[in-house]
Protein backbone atom coordinates (compact mmCIF):
# COMPACT_ATOMS: atom_id res chain seq x y z
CA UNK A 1 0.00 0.00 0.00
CA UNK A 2 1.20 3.58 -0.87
CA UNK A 3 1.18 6.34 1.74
CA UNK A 4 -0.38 9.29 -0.36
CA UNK A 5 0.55 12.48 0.55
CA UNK A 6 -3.14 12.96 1.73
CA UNK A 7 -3.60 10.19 3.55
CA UNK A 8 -0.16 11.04 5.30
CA UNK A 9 -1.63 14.92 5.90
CA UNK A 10 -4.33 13.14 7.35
CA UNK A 11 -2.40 11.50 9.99
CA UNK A 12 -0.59 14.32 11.02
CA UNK A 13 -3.80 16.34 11.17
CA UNK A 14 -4.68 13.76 13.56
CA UNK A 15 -1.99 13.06 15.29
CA UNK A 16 -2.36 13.49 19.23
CA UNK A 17 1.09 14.71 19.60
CA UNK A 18 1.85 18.62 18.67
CA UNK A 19 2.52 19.31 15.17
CA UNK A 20 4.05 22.88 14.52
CA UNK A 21 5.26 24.12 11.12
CA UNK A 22 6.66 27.79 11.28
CA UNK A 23 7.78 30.35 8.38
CA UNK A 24 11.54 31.64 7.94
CA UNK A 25 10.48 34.98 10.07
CA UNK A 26 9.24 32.41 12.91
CA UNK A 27 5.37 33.21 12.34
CA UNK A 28 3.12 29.90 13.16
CA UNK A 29 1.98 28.64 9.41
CA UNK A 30 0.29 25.46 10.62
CA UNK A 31 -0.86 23.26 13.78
CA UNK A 32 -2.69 20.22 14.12
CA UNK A 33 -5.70 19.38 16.23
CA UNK A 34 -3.28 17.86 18.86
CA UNK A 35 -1.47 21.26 18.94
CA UNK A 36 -5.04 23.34 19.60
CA UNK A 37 -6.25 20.46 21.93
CA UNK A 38 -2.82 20.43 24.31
CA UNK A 39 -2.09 24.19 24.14
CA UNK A 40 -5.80 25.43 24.51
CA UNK A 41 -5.98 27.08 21.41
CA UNK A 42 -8.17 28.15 18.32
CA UNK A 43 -6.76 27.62 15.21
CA UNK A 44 -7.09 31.26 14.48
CA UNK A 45 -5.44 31.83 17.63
CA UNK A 46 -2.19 30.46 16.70
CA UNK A 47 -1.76 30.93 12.85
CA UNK A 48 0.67 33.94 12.60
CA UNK A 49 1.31 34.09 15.99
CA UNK A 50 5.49 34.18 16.71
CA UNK A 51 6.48 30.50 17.57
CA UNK A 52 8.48 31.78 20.67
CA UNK A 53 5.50 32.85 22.45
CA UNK A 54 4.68 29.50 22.56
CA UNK A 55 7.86 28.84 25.26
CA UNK A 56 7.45 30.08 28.99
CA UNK A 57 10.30 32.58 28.06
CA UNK A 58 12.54 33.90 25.06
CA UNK A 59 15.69 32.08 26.26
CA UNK A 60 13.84 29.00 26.50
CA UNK A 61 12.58 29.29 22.54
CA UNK A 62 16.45 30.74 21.45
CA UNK A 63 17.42 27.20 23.21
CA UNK A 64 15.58 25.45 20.95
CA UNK A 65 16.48 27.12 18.15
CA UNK A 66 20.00 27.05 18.85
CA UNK A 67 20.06 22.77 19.02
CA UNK A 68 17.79 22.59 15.72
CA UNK A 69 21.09 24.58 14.20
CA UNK A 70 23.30 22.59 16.08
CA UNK A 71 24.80 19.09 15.41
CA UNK A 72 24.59 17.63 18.59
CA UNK A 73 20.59 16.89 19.30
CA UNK A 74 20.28 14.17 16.68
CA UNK A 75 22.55 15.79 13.21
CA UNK A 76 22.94 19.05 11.88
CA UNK A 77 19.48 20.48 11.15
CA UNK A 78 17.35 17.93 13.20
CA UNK A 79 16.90 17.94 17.17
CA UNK A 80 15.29 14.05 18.15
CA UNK A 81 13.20 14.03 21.20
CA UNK A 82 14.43 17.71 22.79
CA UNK A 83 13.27 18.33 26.15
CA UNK A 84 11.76 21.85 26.87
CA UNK A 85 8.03 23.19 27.89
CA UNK A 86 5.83 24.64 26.00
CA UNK A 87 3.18 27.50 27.41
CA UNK A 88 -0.50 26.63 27.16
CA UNK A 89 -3.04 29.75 27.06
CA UNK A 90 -4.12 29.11 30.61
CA UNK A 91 -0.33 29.49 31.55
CA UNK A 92 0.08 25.93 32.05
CA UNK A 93 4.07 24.84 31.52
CA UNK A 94 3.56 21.71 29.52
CA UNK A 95 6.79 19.61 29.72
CA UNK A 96 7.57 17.91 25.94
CA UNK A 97 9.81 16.06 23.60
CA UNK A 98 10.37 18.03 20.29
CA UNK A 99 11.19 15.86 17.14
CA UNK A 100 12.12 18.51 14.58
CA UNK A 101 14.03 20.02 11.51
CA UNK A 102 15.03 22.98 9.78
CA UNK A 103 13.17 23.30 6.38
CA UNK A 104 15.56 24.79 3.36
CA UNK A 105 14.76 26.05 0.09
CA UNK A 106 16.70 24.86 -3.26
CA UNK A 107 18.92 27.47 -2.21
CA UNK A 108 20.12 26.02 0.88
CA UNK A 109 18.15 28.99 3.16
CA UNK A 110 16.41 28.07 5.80
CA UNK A 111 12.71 28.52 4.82
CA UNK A 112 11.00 27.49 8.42
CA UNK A 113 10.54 24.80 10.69
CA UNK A 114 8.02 21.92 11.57
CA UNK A 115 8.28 20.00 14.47
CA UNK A 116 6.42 16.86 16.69
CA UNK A 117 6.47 17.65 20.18
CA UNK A 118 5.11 14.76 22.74
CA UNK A 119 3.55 15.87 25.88
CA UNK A 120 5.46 14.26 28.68
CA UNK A 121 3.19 14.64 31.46
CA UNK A 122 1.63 11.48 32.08
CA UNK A 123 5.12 9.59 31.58
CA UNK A 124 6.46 11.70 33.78
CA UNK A 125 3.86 11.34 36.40
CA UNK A 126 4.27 7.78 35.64
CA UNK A 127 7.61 8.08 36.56
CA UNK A 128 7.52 10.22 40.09
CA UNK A 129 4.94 7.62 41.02
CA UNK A 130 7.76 4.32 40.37
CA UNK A 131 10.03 6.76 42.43
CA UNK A 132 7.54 7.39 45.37
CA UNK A 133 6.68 3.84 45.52
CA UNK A 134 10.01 3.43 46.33
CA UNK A 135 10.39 6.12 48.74
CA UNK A 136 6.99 4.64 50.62
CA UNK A 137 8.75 1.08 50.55
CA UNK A 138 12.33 2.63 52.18
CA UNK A 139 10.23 5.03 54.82
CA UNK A 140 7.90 1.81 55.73
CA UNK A 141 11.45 -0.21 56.31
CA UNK A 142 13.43 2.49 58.05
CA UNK A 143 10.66 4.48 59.94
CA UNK A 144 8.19 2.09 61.79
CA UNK A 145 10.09 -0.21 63.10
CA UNK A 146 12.06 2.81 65.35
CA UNK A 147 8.55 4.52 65.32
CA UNK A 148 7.07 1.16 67.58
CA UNK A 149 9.67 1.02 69.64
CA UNK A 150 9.48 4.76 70.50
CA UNK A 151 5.35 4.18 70.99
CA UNK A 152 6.15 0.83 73.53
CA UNK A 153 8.13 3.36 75.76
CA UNK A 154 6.47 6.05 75.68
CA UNK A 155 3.21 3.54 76.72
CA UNK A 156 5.69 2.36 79.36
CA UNK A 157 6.90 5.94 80.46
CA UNK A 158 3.18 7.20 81.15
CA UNK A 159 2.51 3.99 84.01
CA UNK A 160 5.69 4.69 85.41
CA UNK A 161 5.14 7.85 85.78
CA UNK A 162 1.13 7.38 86.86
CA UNK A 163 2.98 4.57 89.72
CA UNK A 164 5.50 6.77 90.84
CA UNK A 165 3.75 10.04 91.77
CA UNK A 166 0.92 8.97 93.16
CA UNK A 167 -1.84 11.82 94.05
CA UNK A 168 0.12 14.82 92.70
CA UNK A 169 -1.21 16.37 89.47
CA UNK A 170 1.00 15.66 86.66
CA UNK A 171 -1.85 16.68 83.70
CA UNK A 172 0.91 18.48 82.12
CA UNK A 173 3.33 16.08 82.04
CA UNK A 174 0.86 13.30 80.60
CA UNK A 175 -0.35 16.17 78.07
CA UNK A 176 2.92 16.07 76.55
CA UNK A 177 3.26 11.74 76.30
CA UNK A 178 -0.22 11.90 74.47
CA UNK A 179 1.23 14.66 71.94
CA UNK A 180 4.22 12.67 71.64
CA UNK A 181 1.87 9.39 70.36
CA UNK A 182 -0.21 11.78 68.41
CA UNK A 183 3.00 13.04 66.59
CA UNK A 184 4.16 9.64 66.17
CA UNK A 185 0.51 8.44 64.94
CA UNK A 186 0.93 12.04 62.21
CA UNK A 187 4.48 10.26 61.23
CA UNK A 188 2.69 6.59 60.27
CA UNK A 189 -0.11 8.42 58.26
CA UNK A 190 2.39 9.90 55.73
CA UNK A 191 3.93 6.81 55.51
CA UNK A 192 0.40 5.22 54.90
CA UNK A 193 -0.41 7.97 52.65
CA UNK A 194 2.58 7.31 50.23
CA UNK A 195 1.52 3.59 50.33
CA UNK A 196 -2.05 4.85 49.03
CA UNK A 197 -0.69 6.76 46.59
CA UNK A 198 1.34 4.00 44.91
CA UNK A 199 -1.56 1.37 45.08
CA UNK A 200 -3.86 4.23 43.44
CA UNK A 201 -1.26 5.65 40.81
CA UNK A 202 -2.59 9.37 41.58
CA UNK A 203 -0.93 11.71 43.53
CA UNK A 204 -1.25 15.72 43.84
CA UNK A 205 1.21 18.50 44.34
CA UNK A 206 0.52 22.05 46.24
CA UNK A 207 2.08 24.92 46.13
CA UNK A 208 5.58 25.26 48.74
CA UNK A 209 7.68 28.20 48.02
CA UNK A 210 7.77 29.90 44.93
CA UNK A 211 7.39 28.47 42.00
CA UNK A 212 8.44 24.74 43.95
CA UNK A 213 5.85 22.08 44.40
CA UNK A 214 5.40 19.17 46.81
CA UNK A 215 3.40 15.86 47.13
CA UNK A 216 0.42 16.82 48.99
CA UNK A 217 0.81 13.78 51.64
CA UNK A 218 -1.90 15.67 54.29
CA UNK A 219 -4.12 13.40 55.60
CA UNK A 220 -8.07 12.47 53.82
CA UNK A 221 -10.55 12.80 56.61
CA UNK A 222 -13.48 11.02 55.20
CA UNK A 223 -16.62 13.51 55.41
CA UNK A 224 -19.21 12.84 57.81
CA UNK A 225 -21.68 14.77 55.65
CA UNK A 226 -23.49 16.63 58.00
CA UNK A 227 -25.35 19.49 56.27
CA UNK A 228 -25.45 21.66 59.52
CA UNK A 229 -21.66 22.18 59.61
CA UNK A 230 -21.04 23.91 56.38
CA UNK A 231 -20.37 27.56 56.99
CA UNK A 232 -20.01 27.25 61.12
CA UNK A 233 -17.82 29.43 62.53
CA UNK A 234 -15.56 27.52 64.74
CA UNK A 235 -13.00 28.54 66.86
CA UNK A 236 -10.41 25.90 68.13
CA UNK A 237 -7.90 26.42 71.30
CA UNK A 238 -5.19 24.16 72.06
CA UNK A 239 -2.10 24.99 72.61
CA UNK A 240 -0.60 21.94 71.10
CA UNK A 241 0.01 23.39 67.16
CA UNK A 242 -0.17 20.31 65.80
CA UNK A 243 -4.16 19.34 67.12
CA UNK A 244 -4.96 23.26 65.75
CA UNK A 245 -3.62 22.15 62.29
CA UNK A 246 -5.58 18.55 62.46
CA UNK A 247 -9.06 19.63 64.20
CA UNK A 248 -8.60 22.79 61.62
CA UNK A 249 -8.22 20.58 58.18
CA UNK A 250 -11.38 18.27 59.64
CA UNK A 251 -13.69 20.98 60.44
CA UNK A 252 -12.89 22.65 57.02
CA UNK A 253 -13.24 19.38 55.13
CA UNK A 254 -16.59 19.64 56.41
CA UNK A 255 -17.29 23.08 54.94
CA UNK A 256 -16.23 24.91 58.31
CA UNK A 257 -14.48 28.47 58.59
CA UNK A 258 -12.07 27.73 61.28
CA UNK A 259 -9.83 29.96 63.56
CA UNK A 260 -7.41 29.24 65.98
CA UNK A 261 -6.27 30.23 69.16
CA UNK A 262 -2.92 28.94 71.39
CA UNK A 263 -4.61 29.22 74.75
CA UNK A 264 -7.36 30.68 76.65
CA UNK A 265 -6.86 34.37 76.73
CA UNK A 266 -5.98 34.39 72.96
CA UNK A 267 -9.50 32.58 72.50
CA UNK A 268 -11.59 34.91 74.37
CA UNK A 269 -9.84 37.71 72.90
CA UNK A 270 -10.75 36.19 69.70
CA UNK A 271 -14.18 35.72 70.82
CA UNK A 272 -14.92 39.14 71.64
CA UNK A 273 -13.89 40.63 68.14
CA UNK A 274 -16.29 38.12 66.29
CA UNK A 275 -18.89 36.12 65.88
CA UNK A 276 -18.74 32.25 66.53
CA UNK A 277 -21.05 29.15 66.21
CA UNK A 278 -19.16 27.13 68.26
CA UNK A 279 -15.71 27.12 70.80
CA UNK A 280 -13.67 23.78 70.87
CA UNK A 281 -11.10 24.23 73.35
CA UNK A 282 -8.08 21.84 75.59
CA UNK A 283 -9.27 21.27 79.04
CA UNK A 284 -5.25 21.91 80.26
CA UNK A 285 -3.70 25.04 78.65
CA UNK A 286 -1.51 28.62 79.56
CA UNK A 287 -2.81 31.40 80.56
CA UNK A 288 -6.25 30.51 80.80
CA UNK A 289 -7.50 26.78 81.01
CA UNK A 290 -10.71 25.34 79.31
CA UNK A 291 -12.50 25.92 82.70
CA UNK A 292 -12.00 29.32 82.97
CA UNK A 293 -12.50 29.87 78.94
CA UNK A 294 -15.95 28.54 79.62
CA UNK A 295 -16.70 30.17 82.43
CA UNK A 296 -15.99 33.47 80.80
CA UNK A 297 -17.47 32.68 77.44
CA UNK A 298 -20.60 32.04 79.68
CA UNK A 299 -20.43 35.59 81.62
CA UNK A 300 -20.25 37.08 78.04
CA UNK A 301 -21.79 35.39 75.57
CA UNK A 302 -24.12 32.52 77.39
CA UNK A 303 -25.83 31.87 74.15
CA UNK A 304 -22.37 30.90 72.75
CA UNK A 305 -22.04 26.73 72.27
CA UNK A 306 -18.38 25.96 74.22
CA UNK A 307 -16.85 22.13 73.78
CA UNK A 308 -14.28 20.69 75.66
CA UNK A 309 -11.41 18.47 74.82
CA UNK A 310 -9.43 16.20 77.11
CA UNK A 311 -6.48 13.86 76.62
CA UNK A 312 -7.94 11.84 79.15
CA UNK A 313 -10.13 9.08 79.60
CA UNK A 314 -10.98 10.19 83.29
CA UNK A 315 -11.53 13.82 84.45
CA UNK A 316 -8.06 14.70 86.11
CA UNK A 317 -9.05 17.60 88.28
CA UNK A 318 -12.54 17.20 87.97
CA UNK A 319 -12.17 19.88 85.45
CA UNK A 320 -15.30 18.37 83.18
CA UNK A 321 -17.33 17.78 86.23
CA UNK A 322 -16.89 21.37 87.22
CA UNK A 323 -17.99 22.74 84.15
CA UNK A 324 -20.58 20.28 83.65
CA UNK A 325 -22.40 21.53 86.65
CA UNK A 326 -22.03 25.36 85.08
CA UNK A 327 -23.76 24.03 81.94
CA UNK A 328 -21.10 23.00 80.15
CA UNK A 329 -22.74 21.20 77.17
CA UNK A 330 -20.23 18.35 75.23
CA UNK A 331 -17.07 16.70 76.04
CA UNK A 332 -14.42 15.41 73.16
CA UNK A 333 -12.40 12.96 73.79
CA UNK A 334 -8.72 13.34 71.59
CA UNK A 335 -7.25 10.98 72.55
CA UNK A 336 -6.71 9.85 68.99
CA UNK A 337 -8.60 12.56 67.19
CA UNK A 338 -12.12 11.07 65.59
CA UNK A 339 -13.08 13.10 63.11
CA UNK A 340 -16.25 11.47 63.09
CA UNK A 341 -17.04 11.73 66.84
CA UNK A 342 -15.57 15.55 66.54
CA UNK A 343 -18.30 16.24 64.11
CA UNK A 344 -21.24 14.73 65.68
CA UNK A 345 -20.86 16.39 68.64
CA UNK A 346 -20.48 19.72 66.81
CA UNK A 347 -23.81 19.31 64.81
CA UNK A 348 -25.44 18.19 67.91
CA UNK A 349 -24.79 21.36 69.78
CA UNK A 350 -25.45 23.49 66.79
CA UNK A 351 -28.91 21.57 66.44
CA UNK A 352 -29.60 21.74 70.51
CA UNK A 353 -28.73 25.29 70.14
CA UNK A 354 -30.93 26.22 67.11
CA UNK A 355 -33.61 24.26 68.72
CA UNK A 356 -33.43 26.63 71.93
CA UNK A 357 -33.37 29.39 69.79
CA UNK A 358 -36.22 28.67 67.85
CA UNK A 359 -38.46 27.68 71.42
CA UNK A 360 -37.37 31.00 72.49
CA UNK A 361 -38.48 32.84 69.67
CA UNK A 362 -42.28 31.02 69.20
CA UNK A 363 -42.50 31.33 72.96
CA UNK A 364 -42.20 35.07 73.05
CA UNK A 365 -44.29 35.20 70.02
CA UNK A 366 -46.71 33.99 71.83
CA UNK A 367 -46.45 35.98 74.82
CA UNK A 368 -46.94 39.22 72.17
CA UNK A 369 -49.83 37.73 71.03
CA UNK A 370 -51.09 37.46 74.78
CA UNK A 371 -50.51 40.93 75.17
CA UNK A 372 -51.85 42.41 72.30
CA UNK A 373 -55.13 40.40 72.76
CA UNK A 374 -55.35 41.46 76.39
CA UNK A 375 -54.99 45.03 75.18
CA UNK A 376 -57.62 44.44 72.84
């Protein structure tokens, strides 16, 4: 069978790589339907446009130009597979392979160019995820083994602590051995996260500094879907950093607007510059402890939901018990973090609140009415 010059305009035409053809001034002359589809452009678009506005910068395109003159990319006149990027319309850097030439007339003068790039993305993606696979394999090796070991004495640490000092408070000191396991627990989920990604073959990056990327290993709290808690406004004290950053990426999974505070004072401050739905706040903290948070968030703002948290299956201090008998309305238990549990209990106050609210409201309604028929 003979490949007609039609039938082999055809398959360019088609072709789902990028097909460029330029004049001797550089002005685009022709581009296929792989070119329009990749790059984001109209035909119209592109046809005169200069060919280096189609690289992320002018050295970049004068790069390109200089290996198609050179002999070293695949022969004098040719450059075979040529790394660079291309610039889509949304300002997308596309990463490709150019196949190309230099196109003379009978007099030897260059007359334009054409050129196949291949878009490189997916075998590149294909080829960070064989490399993170093998990162995940080397951190599951050389990390949790040392990680369980560090766990089975810090476990140990806490009851010889709990034996050896009796009836003295030492809420602090077991504050710190449960955000030592919860660091440790933070450590496992990347590692368990790279392990998903490999098994999935997707991955994300987000933005670090600059124009630098990184793997977006944070963890996937699975949504409760609970209607209620989109658009709360929560506000979340702890003084531990890392449960602000955790409790803050559940509750905005969940469609919350979250703030955070690093103790007591800083959350009542907080409190009295805006509006909240709900406070979620450490029983043990500086300054000003969950207690006294509540109890103040109750002098000025009683209508004001206020959650506590506790490290602690048992209420060292009676702290809970206290504020319980105040009106305290939900305890959270953190110790792990359940973002399910976290989120129940928030709707349920919201809903308990609302619920007051709106008995409030048709109660004094009808109290109006009372009057105005008395009047009558």
């Amino acid at each position: 069978m003979t490949l007609s010059k039609e039938r082999l305009e055809q398959l360019v035409a088609r072709s789902s790589d990028v097909v460029v053809a330029t004049s001797r001034t550089g002005e685009v002359i022709y581009t296929n339907s792989g070119a329009q589809r990749i790059l984001g452009y109209s035909p119209d678009e592109l046809d005169g446009r200069f060919v280096g506005e189609l690289y992320p910068s002018v050295a970049e395109a004068k790069r390109v130009k200089q290996a198609m003159a050179s002999r070293d990319h695949g022969g004098p006149d040719i450059v075979d597979t040529f790394e660079t990027t291309f610039l889509a319309k949304s300002g997308e850097e596309i990463p490709v392979a150019i196949s190309g030439t230099l196109l003379r007339d009978e007099h030897g003068e260059v007359d334009g160019t054409i050129g196949f790039a291949k878009d490189l993305r997916e075998i590149l993606a294909n080829d960070q995820l064989a490399t993170l696979g093998e990162v995940a394999i080397g951190l599951s090796h050389e990390i949790n083994n040392p990680l369980s070991v560090v766990l089975n004495q810090t476990e140990m640490l806490e009851k010889d602590l709990a034996r050896l000092v009796g009836d003295r408070d030492v809420s602090v000191e077991f504050e710190r051995l449960d955000s030592m396991r919860r660091e440790i627990g933070r450590i496992s989920e990347i590692v368990e996260r790279l392990s998903e990604m490999v098994e999935q073959e997707q991955y994300s990056t987000i933005q670090y500094i600059g124009p630098a990327k990184m793997i977006d290993l944070r963890r996937r709290w699975e949504s409760v879907g609970d209607e209620i808690l989109d658009g709360l406004q929560v506000l979340v004290a702890d003084d531990d950093p890392g449960i602000c950053q955790t409790l803050k990426e559940i509750l905005q999974a969940e469609g919350c607007a979250v703030e955070t505070a690093a103790d007591g004072a800083e959350a009542l401050a907080k409190v009295s510059l805006r509006r909240f739905d709900v406070v979620l706040s450490d029983v043990v903290m500086p300054n000003m402890d969950g207690h006294e948070l509540f109890m103040a968030i109750r002098r000025q703002q009683p209508e004001l939901p206020v959650l506590l948290m506790t490290a602690f299956h048992y209420d060292r201090g009676h702290v809970i018990k206290r504020s319980k008998l105040e009106g305290l309305e939900g305890v959270v238990f953190k110790k792990p973090v359940d973002a399910k549990r976290l989120c129940q209990v928030i709707g349920d106050t919201v809903r308990s609140r609302d619920a007051r609210d709106a008995s409030r409201a048709e109660s004094s309604s009808g109290c109006r009415g009372q009057r105005d028929t008395h009047d009558a």
